[in-house]
PDB file of N, CA and C in Angstrom:
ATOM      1  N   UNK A   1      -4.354  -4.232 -24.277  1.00  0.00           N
ATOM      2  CA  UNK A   1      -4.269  -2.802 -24.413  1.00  0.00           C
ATOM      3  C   UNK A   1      -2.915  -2.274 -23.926  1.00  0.00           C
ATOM      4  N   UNK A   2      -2.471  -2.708 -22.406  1.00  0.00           N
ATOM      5  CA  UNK A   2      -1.610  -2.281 -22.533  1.00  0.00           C
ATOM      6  C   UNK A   2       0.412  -2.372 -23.355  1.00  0.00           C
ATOM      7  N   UNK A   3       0.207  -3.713 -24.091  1.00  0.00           N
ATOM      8  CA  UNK A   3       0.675  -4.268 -24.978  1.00  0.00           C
ATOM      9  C   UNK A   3       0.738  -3.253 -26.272  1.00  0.00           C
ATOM     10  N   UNK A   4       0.400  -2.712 -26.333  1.00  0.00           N
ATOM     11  CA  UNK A   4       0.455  -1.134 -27.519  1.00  0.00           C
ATOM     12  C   UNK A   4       1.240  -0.089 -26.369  1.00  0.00           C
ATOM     13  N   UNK A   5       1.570  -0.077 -25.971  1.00  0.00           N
ATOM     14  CA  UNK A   5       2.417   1.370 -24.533  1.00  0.00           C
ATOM     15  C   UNK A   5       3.451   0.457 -24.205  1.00  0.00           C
ATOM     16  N   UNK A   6       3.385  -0.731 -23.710  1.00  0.00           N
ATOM     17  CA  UNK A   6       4.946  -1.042 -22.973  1.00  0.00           C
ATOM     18  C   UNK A   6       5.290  -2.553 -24.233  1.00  0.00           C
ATOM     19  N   UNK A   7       6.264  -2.795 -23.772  1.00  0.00           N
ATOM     20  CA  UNK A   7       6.812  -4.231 -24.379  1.00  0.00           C
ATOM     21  C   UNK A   7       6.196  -5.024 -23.658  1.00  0.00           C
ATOM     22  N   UNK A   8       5.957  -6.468 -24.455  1.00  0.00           N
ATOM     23  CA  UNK A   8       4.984  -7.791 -24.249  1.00  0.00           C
ATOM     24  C   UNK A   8       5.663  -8.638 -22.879  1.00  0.00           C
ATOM     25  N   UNK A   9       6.859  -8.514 -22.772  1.00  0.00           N
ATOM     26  CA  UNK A   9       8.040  -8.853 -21.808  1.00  0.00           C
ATOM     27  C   UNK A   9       7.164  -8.402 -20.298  1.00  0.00           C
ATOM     28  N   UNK A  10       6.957  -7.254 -20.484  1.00  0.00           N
ATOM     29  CA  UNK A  10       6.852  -6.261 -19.293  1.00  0.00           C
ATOM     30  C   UNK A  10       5.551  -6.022 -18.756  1.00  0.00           C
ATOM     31  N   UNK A  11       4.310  -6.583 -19.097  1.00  0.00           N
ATOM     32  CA  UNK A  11       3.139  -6.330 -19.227  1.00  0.00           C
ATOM     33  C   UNK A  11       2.620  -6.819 -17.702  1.00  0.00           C
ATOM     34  N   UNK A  12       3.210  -7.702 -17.417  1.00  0.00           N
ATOM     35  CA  UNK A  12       2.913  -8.263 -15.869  1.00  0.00           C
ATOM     36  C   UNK A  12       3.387  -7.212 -14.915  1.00  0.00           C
ATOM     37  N   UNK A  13       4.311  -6.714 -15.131  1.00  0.00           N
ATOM     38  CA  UNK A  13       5.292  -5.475 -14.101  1.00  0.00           C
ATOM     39  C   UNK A  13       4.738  -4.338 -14.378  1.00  0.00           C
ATOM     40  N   UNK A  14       3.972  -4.107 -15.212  1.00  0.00           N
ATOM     41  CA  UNK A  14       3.368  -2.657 -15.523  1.00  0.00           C
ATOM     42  C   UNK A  14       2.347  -2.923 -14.669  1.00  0.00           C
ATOM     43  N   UNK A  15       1.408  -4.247 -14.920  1.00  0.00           N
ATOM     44  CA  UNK A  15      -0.018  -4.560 -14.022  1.00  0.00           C
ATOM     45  C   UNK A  15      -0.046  -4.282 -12.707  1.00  0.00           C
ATOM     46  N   UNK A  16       1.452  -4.775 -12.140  1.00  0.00           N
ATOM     47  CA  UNK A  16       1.662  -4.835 -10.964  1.00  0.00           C
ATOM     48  C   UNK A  16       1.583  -3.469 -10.205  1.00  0.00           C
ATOM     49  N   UNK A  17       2.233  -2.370 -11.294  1.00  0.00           N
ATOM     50  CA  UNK A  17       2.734  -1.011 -10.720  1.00  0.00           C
ATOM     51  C   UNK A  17       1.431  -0.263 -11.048  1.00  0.00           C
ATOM     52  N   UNK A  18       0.405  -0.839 -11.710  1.00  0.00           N
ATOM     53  CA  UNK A  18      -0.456   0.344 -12.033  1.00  0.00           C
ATOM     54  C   UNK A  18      -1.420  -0.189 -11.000  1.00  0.00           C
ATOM     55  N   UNK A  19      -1.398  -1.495 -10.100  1.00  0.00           N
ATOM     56  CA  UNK A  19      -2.480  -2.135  -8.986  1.00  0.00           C
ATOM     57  C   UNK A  19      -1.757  -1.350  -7.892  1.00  0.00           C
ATOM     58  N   UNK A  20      -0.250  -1.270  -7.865  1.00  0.00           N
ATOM     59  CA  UNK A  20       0.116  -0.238  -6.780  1.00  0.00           C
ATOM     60  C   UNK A  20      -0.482   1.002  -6.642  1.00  0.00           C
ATOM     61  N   UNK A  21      -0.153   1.663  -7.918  1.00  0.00           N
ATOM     62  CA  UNK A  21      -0.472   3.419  -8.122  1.00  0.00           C
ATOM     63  C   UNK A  21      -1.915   3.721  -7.373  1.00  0.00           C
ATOM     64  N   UNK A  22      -2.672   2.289  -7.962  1.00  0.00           N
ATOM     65  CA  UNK A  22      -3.944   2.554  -7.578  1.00  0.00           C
ATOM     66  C   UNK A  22      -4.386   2.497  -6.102  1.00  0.00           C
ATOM     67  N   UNK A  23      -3.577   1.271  -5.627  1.00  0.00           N
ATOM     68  CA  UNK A  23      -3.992   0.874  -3.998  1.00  0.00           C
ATOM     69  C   UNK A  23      -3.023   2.211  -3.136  1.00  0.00           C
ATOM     70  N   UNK A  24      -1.975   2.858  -3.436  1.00  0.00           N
ATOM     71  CA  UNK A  24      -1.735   4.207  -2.995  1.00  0.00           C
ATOM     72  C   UNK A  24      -2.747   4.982  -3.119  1.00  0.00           C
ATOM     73  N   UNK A  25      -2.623   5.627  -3.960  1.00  0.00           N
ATOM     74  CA  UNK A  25      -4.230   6.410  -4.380  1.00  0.00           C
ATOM     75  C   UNK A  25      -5.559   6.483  -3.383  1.00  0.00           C
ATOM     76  N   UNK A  26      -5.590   5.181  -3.464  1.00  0.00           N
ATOM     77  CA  UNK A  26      -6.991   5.013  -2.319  1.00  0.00           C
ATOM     78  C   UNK A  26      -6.100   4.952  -0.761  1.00  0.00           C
ATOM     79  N   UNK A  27      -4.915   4.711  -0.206  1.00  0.00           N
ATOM     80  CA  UNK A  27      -4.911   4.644   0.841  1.00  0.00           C
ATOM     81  C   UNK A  27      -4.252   6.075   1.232  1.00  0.00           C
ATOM     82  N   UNK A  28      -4.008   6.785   0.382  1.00  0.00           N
ATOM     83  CA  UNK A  28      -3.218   8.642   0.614  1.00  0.00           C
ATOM     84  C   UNK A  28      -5.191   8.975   1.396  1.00  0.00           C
ATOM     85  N   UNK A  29      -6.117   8.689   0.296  1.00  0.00           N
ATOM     86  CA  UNK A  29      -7.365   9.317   0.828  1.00  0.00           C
ATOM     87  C   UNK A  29      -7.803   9.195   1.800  1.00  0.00           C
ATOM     88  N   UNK A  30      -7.886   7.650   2.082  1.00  0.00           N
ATOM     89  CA  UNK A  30      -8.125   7.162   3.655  1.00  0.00           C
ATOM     90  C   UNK A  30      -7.461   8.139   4.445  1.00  0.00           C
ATOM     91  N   UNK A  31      -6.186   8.272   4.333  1.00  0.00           N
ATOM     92  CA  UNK A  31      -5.053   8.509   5.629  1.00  0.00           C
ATOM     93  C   UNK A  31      -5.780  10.228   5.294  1.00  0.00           C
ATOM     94  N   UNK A  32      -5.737  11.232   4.276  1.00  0.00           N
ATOM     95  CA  UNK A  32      -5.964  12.179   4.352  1.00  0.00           C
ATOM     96  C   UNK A  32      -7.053  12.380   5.084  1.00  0.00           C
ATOM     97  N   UNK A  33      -7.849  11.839   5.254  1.00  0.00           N
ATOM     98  CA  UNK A  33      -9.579  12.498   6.209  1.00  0.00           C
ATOM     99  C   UNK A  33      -9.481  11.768   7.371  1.00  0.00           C
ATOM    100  N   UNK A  34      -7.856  10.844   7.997  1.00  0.00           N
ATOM    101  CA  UNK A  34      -8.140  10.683   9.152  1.00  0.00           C
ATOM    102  C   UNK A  34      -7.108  11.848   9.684  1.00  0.00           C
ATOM    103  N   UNK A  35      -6.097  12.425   8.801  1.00  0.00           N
ATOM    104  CA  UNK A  35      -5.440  13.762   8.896  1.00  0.00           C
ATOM    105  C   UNK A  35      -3.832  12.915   9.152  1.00  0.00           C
ATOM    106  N   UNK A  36      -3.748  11.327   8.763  1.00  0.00           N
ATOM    107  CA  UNK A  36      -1.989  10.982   9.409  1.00  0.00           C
ATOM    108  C   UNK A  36      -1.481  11.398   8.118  1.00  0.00           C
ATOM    109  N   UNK A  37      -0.770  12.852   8.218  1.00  0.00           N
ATOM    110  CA  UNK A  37       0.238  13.091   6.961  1.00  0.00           C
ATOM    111  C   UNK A  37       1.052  12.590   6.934  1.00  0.00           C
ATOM    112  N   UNK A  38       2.067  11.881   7.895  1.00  0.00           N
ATOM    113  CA  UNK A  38       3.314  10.876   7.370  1.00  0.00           C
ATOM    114  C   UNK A  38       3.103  10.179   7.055  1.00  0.00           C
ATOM    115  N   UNK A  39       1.965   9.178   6.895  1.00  0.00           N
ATOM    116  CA  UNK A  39       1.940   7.954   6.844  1.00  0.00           C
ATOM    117  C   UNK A  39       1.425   7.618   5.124  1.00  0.00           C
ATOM    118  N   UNK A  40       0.683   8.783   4.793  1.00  0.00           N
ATOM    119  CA  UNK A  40       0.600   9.184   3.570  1.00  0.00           C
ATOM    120  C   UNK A  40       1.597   9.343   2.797  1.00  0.00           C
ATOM    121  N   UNK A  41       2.372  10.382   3.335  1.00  0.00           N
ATOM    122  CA  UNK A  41       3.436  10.888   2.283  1.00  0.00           C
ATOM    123  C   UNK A  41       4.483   9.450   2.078  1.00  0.00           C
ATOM    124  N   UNK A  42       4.507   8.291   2.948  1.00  0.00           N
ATOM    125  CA  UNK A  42       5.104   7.627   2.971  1.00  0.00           C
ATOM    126  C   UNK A  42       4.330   6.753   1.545  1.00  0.00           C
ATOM    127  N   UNK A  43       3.079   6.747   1.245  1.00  0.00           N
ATOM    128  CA  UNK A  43       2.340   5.956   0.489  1.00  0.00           C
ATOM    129  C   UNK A  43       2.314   7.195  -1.144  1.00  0.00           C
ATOM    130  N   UNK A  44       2.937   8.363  -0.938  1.00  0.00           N
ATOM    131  CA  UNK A  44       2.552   9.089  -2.112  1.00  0.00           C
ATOM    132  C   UNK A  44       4.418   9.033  -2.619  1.00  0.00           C
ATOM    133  N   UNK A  45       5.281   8.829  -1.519  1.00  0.00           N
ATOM    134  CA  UNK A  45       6.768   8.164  -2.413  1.00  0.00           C
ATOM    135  C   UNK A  45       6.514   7.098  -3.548  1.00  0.00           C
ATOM    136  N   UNK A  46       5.631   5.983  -2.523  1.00  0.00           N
ATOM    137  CA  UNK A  46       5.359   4.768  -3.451  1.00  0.00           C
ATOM    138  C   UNK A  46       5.251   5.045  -4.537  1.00  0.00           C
ATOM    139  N   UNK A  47       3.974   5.697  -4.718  1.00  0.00           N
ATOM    140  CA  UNK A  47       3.169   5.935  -5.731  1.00  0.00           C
ATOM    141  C   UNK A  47       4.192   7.069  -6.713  1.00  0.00           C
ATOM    142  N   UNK A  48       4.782   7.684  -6.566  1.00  0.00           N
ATOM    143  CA  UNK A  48       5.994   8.255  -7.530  1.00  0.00           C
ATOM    144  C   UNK A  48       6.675   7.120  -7.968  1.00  0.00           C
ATOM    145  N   UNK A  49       7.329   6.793  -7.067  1.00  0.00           N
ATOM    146  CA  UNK A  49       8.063   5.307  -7.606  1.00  0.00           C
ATOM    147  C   UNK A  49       7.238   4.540  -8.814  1.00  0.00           C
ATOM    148  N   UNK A  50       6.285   4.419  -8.531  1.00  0.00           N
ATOM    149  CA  UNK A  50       5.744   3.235  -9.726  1.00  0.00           C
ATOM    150  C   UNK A  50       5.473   3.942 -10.375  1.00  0.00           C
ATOM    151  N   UNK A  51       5.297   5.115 -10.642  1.00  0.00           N
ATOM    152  CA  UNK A  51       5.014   5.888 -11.928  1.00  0.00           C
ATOM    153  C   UNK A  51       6.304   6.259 -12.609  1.00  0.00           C
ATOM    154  N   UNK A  52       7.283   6.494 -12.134  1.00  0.00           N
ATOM    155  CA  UNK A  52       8.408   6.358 -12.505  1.00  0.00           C
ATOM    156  C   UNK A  52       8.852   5.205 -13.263  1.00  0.00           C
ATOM    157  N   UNK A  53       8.656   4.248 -12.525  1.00  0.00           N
ATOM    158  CA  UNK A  53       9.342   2.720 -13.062  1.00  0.00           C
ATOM    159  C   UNK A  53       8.055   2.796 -14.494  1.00  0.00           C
ATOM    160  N   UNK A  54       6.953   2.813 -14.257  1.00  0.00           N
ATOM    161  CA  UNK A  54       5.843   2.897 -15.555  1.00  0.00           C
ATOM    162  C   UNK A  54       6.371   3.749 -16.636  1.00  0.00           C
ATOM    163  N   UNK A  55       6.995   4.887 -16.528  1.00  0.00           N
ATOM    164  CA  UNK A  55       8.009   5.458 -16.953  1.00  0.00           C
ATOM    165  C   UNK A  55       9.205   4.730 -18.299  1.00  0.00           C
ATOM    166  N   UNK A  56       9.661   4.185 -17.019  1.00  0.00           N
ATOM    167  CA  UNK A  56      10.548   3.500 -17.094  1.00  0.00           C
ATOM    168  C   UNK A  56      10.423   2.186 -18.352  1.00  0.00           C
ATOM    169  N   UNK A  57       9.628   1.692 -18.386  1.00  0.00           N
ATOM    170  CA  UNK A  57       8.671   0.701 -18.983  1.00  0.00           C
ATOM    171  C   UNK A  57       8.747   1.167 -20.043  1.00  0.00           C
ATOM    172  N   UNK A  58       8.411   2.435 -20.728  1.00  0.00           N
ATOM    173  CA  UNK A  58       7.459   2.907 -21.737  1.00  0.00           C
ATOM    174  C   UNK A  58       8.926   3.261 -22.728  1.00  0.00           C
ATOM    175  N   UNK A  59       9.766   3.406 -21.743  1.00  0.00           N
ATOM    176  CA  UNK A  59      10.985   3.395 -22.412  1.00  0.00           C
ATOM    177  C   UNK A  59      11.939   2.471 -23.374  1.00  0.00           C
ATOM    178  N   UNK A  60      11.625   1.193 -22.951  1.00  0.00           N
ATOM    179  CA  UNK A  60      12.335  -0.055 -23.005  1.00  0.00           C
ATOM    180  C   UNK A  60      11.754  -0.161 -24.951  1.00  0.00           C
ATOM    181  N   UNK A  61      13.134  -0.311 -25.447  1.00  0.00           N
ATOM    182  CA  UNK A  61      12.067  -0.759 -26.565  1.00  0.00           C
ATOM    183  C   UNK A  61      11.211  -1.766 -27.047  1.00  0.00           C
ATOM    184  N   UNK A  62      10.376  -1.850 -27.606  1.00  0.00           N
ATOM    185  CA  UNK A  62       9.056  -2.117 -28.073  1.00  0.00           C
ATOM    186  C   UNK A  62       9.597  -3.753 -28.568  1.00  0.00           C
ATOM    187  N   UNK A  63      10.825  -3.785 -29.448  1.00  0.00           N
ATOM    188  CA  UNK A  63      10.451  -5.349 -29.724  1.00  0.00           C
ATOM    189  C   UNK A  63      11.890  -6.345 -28.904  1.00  0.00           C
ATOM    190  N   UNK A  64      11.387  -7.497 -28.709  1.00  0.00           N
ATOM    191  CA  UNK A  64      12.572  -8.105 -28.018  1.00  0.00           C
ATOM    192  C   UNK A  64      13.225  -9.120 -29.254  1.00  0.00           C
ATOM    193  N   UNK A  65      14.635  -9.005 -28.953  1.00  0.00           N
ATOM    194  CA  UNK A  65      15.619  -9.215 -29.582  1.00  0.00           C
ATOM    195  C   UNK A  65      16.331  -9.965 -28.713  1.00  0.00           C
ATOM    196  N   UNK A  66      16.572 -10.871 -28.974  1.00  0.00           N
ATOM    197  CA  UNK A  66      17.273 -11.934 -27.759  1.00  0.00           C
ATOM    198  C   UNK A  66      18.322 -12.691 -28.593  1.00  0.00           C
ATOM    199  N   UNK A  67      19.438 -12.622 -28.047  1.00  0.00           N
ATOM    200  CA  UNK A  67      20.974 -13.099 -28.582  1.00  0.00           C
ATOM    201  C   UNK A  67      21.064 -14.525 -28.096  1.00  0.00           C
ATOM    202  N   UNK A  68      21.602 -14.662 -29.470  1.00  0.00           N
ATOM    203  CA  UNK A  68      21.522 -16.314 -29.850  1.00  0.00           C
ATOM    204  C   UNK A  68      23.105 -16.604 -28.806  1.00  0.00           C
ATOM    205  N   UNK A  69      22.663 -17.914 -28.052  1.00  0.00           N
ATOM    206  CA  UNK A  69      23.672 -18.329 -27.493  1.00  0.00           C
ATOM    207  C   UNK A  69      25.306 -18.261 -27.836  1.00  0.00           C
ATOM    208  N   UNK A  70      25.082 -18.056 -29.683  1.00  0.00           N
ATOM    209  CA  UNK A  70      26.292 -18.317 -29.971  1.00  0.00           C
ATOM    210  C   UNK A  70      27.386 -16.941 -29.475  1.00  0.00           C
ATOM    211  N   UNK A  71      26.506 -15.785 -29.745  1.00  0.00           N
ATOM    212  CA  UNK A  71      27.143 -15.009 -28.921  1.00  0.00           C
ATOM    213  C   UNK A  71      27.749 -14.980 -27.746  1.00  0.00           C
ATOM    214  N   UNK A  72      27.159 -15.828 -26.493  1.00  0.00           N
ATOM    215  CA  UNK A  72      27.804 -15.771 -25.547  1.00  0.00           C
ATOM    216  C   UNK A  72      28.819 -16.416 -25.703  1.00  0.00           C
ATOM    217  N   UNK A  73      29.079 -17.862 -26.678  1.00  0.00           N
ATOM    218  CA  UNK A  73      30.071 -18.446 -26.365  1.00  0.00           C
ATOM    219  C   UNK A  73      31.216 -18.157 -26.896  1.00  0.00           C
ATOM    220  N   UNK A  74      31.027 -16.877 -27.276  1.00  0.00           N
ATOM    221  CA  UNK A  74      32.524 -16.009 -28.260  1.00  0.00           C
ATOM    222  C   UNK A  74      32.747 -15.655 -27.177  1.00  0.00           C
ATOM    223  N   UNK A  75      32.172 -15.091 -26.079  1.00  0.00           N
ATOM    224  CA  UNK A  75      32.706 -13.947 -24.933  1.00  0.00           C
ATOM    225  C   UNK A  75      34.126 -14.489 -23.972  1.00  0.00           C
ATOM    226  N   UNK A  76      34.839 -13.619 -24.318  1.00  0.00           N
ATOM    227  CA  UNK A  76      36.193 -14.328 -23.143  1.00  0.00           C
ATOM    228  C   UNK A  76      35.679 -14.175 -22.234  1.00  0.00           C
ATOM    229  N   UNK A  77      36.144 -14.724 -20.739  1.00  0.00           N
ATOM    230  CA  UNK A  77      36.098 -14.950 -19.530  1.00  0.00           C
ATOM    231  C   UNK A  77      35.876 -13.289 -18.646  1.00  0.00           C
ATOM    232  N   UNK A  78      36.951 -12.567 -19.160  1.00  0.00           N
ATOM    233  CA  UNK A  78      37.150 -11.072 -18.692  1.00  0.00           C
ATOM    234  C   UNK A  78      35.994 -10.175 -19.110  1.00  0.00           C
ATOM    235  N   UNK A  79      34.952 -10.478 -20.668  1.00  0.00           N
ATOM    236  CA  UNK A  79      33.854  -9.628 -20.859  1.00  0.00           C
ATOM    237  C   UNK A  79      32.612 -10.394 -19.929  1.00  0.00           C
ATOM    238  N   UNK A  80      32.420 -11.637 -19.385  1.00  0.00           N
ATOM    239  CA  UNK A  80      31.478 -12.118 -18.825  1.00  0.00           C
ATOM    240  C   UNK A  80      31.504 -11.499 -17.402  1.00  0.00           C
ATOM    241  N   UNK A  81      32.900 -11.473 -16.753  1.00  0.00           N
ATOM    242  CA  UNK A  81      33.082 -10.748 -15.374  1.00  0.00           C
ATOM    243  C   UNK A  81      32.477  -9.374 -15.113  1.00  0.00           C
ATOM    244  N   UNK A  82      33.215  -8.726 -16.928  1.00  0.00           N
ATOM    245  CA  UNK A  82      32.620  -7.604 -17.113  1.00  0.00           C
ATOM    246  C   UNK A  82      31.097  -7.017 -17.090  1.00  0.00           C
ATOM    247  N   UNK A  83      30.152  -7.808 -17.321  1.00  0.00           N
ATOM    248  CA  UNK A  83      29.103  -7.823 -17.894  1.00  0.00           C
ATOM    249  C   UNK A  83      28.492  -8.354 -16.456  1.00  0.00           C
ATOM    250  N   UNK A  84      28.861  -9.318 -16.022  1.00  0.00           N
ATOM    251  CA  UNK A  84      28.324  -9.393 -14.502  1.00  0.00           C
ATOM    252  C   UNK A  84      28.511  -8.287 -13.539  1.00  0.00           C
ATOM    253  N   UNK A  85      29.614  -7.061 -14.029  1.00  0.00           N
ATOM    254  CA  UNK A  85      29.941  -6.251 -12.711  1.00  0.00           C
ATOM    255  C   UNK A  85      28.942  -4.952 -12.866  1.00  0.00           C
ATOM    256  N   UNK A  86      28.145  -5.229 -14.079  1.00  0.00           N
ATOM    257  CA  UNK A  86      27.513  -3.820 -14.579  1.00  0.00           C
ATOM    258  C   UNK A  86      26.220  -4.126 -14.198  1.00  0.00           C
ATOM    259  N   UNK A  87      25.796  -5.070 -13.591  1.00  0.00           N
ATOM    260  CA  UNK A  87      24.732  -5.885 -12.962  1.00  0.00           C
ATOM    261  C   UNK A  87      24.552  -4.672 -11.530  1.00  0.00           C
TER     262      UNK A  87
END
């Protein structure tokens, strides 16, 4: 299912962020009815974060396209540096 919303690549990292969203979720509630608001708000950043990056995900396009080696081995020395510095 979720293979129709994100790319097939990404499906493990979405799982991951939507087991986060969720284990935030339940621990904002805990912390809310024992009344620790920092410790919450520290767990409701999280939980932005992975909805963000889920976000993020939904963005990526849909099919993967992966460059045939031969491409790399055209690359001069100066676009590989390049390409490592954008890392």
């Amino acid at each position: 299912m979720l293979s129709k919303h994100y790319p097939r690549v990404y499906v493990k990292e979405v799982e991951e962020e939507i087991r986060c969203i969720e284990h935030c979720a339940e621990r904002m509630q805990e912390l809310a009815k024992q009344g620790d608001t920092d410790t919450m708000l520290l767990f409701a950043t999280n939980l932005v974060r992975s909805a963000r990056a889920l976000d993020d995900y939904a963005k990526v396009k849909k099919e993967y396209n992966p460059v045939s080696m031969k491409h790399y081995k055209e690359l001069t020395d100066f676009q590989v540096r390049m390409m490592m510095n954008e890392r």
